[in-house]
C-alpha atoms as a PDB file:
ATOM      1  CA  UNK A   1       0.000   0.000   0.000  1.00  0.00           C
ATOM      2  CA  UNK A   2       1.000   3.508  -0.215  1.00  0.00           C
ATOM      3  CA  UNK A   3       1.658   5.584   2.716  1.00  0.00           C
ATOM      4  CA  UNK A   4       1.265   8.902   1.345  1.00  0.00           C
ATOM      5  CA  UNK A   5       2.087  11.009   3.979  1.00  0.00           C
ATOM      6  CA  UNK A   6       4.999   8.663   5.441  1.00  0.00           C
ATOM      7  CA  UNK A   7       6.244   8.418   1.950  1.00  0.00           C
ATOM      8  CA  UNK A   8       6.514   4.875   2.075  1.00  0.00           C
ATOM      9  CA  UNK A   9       5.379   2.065   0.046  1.00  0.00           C
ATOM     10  CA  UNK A  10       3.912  -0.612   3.342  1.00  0.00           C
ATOM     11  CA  UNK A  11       3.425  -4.328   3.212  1.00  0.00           C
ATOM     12  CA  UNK A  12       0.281  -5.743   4.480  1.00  0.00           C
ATOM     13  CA  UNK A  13       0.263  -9.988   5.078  1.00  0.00           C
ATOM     14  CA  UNK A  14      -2.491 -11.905   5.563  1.00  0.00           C
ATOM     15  CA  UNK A  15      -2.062 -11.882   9.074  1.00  0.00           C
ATOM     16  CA  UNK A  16      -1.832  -8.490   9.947  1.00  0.00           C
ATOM     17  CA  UNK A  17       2.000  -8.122   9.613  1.00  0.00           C
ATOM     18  CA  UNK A  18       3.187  -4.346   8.570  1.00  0.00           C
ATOM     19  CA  UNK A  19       6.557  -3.622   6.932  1.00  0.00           C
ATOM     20  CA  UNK A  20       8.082  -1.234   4.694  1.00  0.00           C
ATOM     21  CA  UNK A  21       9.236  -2.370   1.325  1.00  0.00           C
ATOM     22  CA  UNK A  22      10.582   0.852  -0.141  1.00  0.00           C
ATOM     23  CA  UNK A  23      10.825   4.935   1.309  1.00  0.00           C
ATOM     24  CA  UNK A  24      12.491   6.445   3.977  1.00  0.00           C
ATOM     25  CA  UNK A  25      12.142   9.466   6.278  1.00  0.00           C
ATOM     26  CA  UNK A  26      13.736  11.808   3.470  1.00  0.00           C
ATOM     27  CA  UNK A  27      11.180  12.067   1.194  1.00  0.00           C
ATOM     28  CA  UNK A  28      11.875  13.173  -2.424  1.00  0.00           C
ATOM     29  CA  UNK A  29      10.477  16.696  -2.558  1.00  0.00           C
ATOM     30  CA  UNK A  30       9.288  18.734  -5.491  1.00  0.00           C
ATOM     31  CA  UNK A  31      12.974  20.322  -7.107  1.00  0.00           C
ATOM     32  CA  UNK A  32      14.397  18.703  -4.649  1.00  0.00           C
ATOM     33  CA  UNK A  33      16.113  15.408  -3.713  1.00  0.00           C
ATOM     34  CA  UNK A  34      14.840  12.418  -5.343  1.00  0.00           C
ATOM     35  CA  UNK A  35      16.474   9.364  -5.477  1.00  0.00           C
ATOM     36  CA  UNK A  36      15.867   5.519  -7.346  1.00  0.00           C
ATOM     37  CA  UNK A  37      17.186   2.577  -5.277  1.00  0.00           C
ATOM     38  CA  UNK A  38      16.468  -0.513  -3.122  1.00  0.00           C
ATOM     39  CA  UNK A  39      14.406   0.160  -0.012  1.00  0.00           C
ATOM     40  CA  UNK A  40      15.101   2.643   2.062  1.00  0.00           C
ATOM     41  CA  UNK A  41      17.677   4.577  -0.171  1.00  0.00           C
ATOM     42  CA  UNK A  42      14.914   5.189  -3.239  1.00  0.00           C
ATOM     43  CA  UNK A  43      12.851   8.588  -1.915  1.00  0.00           C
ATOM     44  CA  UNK A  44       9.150   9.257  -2.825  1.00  0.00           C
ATOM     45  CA  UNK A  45       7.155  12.260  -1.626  1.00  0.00           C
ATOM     46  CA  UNK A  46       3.500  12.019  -1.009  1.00  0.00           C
ATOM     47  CA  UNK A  47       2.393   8.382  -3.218  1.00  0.00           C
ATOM     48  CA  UNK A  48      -0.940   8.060  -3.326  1.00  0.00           C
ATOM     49  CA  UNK A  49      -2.097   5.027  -6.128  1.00  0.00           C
ATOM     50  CA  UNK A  50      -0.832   1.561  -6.905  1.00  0.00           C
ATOM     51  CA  UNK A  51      -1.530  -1.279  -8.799  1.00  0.00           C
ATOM     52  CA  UNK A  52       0.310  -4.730  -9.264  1.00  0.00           C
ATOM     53  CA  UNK A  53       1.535  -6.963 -12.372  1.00  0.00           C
ATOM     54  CA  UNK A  54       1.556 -10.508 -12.580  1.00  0.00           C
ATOM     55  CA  UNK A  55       4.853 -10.922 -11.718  1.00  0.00           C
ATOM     56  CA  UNK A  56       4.386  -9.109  -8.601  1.00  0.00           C
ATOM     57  CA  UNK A  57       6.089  -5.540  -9.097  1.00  0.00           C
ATOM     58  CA  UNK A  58       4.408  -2.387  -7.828  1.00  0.00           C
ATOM     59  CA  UNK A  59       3.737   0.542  -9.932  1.00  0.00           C
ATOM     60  CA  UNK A  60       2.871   3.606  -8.098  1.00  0.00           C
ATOM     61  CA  UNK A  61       2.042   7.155  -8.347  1.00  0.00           C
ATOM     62  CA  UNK A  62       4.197   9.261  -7.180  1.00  0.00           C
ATOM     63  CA  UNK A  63       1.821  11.972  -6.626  1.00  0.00           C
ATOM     64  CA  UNK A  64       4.175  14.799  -5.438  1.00  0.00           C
ATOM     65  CA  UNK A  65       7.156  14.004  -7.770  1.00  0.00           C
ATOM     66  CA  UNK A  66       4.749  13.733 -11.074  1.00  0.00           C
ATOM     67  CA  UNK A  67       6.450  10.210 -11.758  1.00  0.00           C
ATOM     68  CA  UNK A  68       5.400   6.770 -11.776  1.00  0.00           C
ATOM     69  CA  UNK A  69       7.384   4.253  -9.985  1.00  0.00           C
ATOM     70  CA  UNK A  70       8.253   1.134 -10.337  1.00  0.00           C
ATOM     71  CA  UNK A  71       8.880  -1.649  -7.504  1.00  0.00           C
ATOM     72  CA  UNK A  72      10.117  -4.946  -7.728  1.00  0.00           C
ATOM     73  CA  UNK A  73       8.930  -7.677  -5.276  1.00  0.00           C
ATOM     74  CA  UNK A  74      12.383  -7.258  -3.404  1.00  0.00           C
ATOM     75  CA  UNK A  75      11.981  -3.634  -3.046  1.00  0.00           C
ATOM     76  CA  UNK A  76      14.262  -2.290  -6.159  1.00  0.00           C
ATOM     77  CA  UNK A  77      12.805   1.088  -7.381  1.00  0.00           C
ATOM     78  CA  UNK A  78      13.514   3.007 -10.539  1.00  0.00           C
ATOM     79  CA  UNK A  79      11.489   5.603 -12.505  1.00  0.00           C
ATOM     80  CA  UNK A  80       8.531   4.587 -14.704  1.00  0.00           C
ATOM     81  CA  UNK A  81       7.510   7.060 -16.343  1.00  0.00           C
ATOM     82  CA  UNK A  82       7.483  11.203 -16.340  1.00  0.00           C
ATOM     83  CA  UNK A  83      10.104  13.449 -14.811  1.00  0.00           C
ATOM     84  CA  UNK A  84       8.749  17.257 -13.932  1.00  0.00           C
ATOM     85  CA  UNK A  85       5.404  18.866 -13.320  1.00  0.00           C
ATOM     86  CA  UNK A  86       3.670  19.597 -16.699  1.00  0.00           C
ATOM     87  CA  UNK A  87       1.752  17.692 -19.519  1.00  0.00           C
ATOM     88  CA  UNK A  88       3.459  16.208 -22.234  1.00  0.00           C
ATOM     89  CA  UNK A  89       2.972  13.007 -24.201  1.00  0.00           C
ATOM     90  CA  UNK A  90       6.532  10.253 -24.621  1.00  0.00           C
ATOM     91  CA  UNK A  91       8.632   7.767 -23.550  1.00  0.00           C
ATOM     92  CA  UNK A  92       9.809   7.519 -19.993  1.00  0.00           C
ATOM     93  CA  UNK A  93      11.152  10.754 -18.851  1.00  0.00           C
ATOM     94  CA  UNK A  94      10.122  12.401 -21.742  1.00  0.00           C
ATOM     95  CA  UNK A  95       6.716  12.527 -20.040  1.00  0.00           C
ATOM     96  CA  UNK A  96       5.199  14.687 -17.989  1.00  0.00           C
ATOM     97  CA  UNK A  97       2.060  14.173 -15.586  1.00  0.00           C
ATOM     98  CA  UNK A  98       0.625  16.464 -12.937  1.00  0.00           C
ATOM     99  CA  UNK A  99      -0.432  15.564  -9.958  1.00  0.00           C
ATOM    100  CA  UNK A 100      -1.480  12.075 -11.235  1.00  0.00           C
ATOM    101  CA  UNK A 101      -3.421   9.740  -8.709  1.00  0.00           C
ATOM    102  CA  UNK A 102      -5.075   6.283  -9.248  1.00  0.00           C
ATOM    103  CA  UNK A 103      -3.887   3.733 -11.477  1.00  0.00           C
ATOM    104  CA  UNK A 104      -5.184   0.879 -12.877  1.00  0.00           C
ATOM    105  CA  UNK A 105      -3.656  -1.720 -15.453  1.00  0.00           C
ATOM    106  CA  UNK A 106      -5.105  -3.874 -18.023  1.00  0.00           C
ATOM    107  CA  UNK A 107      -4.706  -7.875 -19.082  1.00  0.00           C
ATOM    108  CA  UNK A 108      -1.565  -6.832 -21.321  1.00  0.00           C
ATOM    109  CA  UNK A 109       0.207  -5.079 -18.923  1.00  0.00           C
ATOM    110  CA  UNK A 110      -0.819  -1.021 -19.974  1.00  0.00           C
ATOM    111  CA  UNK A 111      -0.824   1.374 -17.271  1.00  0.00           C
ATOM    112  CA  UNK A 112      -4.110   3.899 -17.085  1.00  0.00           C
ATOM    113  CA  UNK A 113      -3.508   6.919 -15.004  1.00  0.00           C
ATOM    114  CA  UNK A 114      -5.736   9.280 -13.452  1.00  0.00           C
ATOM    115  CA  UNK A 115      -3.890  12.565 -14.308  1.00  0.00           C
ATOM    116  CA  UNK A 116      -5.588  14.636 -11.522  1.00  0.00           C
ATOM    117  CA  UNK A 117      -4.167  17.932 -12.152  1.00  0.00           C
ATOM    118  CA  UNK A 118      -3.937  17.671 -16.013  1.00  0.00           C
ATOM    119  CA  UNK A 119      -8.156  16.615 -15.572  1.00  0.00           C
ATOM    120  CA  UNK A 120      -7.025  13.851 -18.026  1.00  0.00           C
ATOM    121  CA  UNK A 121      -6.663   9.762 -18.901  1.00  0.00           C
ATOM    122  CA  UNK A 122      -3.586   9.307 -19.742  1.00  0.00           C
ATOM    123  CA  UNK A 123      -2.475   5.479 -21.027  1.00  0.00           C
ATOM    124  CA  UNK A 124       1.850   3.879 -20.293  1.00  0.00           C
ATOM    125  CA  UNK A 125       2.968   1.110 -22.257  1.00  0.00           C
ATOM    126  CA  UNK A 126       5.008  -1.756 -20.720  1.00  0.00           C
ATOM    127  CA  UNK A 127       7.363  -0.076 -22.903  1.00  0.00           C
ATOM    128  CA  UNK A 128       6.762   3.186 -20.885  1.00  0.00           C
ATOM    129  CA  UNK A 129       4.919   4.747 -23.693  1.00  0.00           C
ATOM    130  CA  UNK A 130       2.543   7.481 -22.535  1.00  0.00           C
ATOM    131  CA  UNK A 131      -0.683   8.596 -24.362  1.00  0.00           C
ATOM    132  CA  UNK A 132      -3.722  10.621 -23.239  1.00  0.00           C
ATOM    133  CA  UNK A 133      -7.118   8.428 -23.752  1.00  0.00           C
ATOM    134  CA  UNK A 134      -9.154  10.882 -22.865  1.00  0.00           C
ATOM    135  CA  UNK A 135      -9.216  14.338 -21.645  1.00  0.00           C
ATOM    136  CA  UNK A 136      -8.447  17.755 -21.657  1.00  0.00           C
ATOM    137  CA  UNK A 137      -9.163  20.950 -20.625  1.00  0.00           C
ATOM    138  CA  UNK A 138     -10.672  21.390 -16.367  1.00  0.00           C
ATOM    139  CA  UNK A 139     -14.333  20.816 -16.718  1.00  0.00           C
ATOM    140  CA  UNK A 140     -15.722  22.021 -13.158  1.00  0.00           C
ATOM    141  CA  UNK A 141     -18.873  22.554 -12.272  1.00  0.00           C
ATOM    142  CA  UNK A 142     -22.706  23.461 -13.925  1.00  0.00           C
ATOM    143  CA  UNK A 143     -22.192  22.805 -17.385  1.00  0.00           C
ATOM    144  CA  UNK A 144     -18.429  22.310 -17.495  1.00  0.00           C
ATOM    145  CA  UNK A 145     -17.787  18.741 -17.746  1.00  0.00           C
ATOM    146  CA  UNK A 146     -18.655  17.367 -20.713  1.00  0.00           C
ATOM    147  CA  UNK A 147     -18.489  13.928 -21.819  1.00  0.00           C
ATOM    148  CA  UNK A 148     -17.688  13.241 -25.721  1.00  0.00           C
ATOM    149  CA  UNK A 149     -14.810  11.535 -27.301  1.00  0.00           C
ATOM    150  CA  UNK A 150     -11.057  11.909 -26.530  1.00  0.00           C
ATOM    151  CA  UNK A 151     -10.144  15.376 -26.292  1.00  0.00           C
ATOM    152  CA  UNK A 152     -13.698  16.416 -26.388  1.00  0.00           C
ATOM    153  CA  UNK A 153     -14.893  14.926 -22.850  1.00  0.00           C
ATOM    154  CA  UNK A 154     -13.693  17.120 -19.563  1.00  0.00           C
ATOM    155  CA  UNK A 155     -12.932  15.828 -16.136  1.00  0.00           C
ATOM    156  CA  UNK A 156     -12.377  17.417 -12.588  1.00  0.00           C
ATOM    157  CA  UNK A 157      -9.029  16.198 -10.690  1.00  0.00           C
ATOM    158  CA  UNK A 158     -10.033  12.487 -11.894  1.00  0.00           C
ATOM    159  CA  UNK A 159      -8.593  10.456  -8.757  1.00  0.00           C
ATOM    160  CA  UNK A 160      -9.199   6.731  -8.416  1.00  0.00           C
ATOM    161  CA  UNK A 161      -9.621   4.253 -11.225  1.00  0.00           C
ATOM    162  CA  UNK A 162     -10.473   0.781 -12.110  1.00  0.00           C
ATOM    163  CA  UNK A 163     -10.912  -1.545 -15.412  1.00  0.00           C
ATOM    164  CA  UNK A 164     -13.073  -4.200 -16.022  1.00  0.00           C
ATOM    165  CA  UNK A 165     -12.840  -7.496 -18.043  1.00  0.00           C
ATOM    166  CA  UNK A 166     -13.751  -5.637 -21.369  1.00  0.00           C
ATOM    167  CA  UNK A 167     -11.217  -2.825 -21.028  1.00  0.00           C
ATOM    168  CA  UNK A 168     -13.706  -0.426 -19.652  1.00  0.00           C
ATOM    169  CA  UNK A 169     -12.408   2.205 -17.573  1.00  0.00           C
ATOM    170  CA  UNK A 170     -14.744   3.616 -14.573  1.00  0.00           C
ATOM    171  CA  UNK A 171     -13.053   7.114 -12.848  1.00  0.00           C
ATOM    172  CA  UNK A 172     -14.483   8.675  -9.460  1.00  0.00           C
ATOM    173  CA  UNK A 173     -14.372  12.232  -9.869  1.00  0.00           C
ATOM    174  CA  UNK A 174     -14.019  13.477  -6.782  1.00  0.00           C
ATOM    175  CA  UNK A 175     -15.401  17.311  -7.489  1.00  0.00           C
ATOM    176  CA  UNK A 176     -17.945  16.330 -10.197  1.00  0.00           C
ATOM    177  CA  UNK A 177     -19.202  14.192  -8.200  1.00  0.00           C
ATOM    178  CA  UNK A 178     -19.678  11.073 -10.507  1.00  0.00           C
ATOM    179  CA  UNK A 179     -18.594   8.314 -11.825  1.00  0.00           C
ATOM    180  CA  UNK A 180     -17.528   8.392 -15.477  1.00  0.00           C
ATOM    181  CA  UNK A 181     -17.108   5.509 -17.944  1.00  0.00           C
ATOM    182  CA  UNK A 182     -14.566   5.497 -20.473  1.00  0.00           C
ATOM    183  CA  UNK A 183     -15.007   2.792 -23.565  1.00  0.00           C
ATOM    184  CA  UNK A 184     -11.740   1.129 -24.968  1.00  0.00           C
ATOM    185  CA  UNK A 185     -12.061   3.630 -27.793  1.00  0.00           C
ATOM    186  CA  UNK A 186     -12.149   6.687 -25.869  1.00  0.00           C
ATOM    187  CA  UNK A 187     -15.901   7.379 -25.200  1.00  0.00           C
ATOM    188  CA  UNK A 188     -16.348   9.265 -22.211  1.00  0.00           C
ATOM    189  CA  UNK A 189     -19.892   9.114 -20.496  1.00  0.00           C
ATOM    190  CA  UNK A 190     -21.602   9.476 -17.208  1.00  0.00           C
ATOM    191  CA  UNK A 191     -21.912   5.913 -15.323  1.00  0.00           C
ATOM    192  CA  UNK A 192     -23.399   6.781 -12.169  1.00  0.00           C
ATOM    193  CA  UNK A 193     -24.316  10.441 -10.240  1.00  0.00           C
ATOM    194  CA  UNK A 194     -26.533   8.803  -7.531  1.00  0.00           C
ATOM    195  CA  UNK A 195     -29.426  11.497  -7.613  1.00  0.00           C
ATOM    196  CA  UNK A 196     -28.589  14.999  -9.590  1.00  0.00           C
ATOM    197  CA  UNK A 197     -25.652  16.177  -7.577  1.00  0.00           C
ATOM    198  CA  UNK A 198     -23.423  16.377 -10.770  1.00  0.00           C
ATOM    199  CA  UNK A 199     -23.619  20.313 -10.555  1.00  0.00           C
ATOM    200  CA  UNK A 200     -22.998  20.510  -6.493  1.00  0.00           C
ATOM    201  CA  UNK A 201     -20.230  21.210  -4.714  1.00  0.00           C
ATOM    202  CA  UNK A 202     -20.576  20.074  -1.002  1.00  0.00           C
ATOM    203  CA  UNK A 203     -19.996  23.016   0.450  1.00  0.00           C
ATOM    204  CA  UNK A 204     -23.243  24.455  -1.221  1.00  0.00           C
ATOM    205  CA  UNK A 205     -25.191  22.096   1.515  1.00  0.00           C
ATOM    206  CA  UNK A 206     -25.597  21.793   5.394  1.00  0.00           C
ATOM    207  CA  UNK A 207     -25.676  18.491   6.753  1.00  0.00           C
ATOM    208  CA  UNK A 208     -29.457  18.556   6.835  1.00  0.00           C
ATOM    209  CA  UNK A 209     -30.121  19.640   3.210  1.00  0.00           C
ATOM    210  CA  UNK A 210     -28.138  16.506   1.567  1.00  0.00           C
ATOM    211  CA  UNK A 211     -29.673  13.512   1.097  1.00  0.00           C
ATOM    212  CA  UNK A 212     -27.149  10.826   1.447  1.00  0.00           C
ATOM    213  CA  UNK A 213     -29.198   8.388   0.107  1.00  0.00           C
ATOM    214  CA  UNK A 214     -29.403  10.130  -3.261  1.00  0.00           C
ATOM    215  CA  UNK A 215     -25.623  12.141  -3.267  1.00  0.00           C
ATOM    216  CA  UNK A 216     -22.082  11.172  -3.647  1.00  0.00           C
ATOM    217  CA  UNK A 217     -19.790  13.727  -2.190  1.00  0.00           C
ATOM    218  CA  UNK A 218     -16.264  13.603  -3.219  1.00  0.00           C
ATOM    219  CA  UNK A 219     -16.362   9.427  -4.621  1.00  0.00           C
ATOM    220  CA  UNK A 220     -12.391   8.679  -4.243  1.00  0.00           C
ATOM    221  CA  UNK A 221     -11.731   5.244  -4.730  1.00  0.00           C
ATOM    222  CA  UNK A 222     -12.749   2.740  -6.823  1.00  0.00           C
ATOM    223  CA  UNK A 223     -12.742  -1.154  -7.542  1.00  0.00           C
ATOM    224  CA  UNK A 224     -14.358  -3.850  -9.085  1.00  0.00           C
ATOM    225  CA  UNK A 225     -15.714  -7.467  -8.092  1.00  0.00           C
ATOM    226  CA  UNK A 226     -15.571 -10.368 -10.613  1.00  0.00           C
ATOM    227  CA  UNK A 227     -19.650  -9.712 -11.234  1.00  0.00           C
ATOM    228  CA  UNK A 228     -18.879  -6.330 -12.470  1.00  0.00           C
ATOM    229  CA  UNK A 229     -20.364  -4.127  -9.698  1.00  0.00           C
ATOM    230  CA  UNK A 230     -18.064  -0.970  -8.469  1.00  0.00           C
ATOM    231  CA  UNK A 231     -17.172  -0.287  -4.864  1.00  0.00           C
ATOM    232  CA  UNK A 232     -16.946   3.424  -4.009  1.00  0.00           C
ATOM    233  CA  UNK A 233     -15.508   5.500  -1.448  1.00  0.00           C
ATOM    234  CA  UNK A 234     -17.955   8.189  -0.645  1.00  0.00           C
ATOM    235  CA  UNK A 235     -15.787  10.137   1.287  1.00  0.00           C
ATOM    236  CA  UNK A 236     -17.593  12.793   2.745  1.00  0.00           C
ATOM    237  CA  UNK A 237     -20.759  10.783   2.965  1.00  0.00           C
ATOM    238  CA  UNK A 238     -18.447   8.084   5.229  1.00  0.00           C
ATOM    239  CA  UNK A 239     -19.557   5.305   3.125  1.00  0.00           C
ATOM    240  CA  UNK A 240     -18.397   2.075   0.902  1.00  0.00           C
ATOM    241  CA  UNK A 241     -21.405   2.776  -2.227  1.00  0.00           C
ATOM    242  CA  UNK A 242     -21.791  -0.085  -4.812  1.00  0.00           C
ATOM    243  CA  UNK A 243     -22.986   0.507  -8.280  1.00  0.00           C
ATOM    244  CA  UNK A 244     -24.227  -2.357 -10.042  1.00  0.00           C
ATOM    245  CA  UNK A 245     -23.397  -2.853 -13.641  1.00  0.00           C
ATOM    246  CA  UNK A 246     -26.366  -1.111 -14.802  1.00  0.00           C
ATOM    247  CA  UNK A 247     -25.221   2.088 -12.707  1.00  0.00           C
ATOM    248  CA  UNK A 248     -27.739   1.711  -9.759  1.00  0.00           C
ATOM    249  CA  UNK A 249     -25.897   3.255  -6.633  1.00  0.00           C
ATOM    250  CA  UNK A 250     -26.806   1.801  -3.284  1.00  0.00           C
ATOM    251  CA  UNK A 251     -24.926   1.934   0.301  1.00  0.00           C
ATOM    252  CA  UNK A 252     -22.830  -1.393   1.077  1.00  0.00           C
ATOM    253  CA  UNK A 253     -21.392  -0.313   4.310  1.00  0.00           C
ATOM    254  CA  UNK A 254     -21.278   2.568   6.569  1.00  0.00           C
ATOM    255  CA  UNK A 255     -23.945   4.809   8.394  1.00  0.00           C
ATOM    256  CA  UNK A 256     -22.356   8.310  10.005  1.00  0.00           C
ATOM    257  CA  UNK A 257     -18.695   9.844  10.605  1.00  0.00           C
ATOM    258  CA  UNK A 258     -16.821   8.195  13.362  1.00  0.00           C
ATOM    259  CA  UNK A 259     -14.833   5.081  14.037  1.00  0.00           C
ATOM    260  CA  UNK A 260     -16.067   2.087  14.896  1.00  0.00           C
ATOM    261  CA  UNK A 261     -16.722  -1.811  13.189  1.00  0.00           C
ATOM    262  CA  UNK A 262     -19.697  -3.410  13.180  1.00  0.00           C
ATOM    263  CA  UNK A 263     -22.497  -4.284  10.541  1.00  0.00           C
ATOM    264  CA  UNK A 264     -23.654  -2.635   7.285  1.00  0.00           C
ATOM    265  CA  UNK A 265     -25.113   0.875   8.988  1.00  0.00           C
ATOM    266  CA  UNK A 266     -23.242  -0.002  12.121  1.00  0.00           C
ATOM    267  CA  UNK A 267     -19.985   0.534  11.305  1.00  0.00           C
ATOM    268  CA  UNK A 268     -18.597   4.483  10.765  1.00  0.00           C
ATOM    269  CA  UNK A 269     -15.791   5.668   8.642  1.00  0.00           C
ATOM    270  CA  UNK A 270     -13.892   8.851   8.067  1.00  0.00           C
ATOM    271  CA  UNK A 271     -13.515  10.403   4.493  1.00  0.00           C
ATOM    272  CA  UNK A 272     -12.319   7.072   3.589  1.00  0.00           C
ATOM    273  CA  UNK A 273      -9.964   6.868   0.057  1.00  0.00           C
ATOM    274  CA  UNK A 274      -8.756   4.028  -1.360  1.00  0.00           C
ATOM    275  CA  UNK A 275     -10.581   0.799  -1.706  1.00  0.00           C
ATOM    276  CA  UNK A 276      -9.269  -2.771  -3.321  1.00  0.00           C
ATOM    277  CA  UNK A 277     -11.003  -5.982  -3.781  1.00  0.00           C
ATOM    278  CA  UNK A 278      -9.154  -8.933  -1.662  1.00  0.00           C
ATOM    279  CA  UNK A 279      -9.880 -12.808  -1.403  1.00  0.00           C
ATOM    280  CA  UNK A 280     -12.843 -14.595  -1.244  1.00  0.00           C
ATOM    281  CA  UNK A 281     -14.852 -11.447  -2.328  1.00  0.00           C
ATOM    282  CA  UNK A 282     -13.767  -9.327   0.210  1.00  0.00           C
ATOM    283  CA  UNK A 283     -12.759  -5.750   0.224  1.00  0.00           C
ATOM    284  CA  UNK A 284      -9.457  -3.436   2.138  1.00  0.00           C
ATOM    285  CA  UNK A 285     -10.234   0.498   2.541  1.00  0.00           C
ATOM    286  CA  UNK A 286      -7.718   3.286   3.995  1.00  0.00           C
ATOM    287  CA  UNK A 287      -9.361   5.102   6.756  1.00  0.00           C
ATOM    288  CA  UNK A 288      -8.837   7.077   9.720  1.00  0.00           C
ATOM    289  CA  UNK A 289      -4.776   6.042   9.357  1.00  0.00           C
ATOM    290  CA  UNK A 290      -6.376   2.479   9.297  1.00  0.00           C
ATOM    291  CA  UNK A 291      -6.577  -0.694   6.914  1.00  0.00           C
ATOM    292  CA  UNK A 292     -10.419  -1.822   7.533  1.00  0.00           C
ATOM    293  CA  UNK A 293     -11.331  -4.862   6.421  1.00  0.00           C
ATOM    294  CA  UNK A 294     -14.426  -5.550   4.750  1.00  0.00           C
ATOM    295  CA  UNK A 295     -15.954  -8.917   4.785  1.00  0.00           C
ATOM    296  CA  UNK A 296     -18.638 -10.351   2.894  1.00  0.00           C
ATOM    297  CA  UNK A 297     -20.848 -12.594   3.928  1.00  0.00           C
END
């Protein structure tokens, strides 16, 4: 897992057991350091998304350093992908992302990237080869995201993404407040909004005036189970939401802001982020500087 703000990439056994794989207190700053290496000598600053091959090495985004990195299974790190803040199309360093956040990666072994700050899709190689799917100027807002083809369709700080079997891409967009689909050929359309909040921003309502049953506010991250229906963190509605395959959004798990395990409604979360699917069906979520476990049943 990432540890964003430890700058650390963590391992998490089946048991429980924590240890870092790669990062170290000196973190690789913007214009600063920033180092490649094995374990503690390679420096990232502020990763935030991660995905894994088959044969077991890590690519993540290295949020603050606009790069994506790449970790073998014995902790070996070297560059990726990008170099500097910016937005360019190339190979490797040639690159450049900003502020890029989820990643996802397909059957043949391409990278998809949720450029956050460049409000684009952007698509890596296994040769390193980086293309922009979809995306392209910020579309925030009444009237401002737009969904269309390629360079026609607009996105808000995309953050977490996921793919399914047919090469589908979903995106939670945090400050649009939806889910958006992408097709293998670069159709961008609106999957899921749960109720018309497309146009809100959350800090237009008081606690009483939004519905949760009807709103996502600020959807982060974002997986998949092998019958096609999306998991969701609704961060500032505390809940895990699942969206079936025909886009109907309903609450799996949580109930009000807190902490605390329990049942469906029972439990509570806090802005939860990230979300993966596990074993037997089961799901891991980052919240309130925890791993929670959800199992179902």
């Amino acid at each position: 897992m990432a540890d964003t703000e430890n700058h650390r990439i963590r391992k998490l056994t089946p048991t429980g057991e924590v240890s870092t794989l790669a990062g170290s207190d000196k973190s690789g700053f913007p214009g600063g350091d920033f180092a490649d290496g094995k374990g503690k000598e390679a420096w990232f600053f502020m990763p935030t998304g991660i995905t894994i091959d088959i044969a077991g090495n890590l690519y993540v985004a290295d949020t603050g350093n606009s790069r994506i990195r790449k970790v073998t299974p014995e902790g070996v790190v070297s560059t990726f992908a990008g170099s500097v803040d910016g937005f360019m199309d190339g190979k490797g360093s040639a690159a450049r992302f900003n502020r890029l956040l989820g990643l996802t990666m397909d059957k043949d072994g391409n990278l998809y990237v949720a450029d956050g700050g460049n409000h684009r899709i952007r698509k890596v190689s296994p040769q390193g080869e980086v293309s922009t799917v979809a995306g392209s100027a910020e579309g925030f807002g009444k009237g401002a995201y737009v969904d269309g083809k390629g360079s026609e369709a607009r996105f808000e700080h995309p953050y977490g993404i996921a793919i399914d079997a047919a090469g589908n891409l979903y995106v939670a967009e945090g400050r649009n407040h939806r889910i958006r689909k992408v097709s293998p050929e670069g159709d961008v359309s609106t999957f899921a909004i749960a109720g018309e909040v497309g146009e809100a921003r959350e800090e237009e309502f008081t606690e009483e005036e939004v519905d949760i049953a009807l709103l996502f506010i600020r959807p982060g991250g974002i997986t998949l189970d092998t019958a096609g229906n999306l998991y969701v963190t609704d961060a500032q509605n505390h809940r895990i939401r699942k969206v079936s395959p025909q886009g109907e959004v309903s609450t799996f798990v949580g109930g009000s802001f807190g902490y605390a395990d329990g049942i469906g409604s029972a439990a509570q979360f806090s802005k939860p982020s990230g979300i993966t699917a596990g074993e037997a069906g089961n799901f891991y979520v980052t919240d309130n500087h925890r791993i929670r476990k959800l199992v179902v049943k």
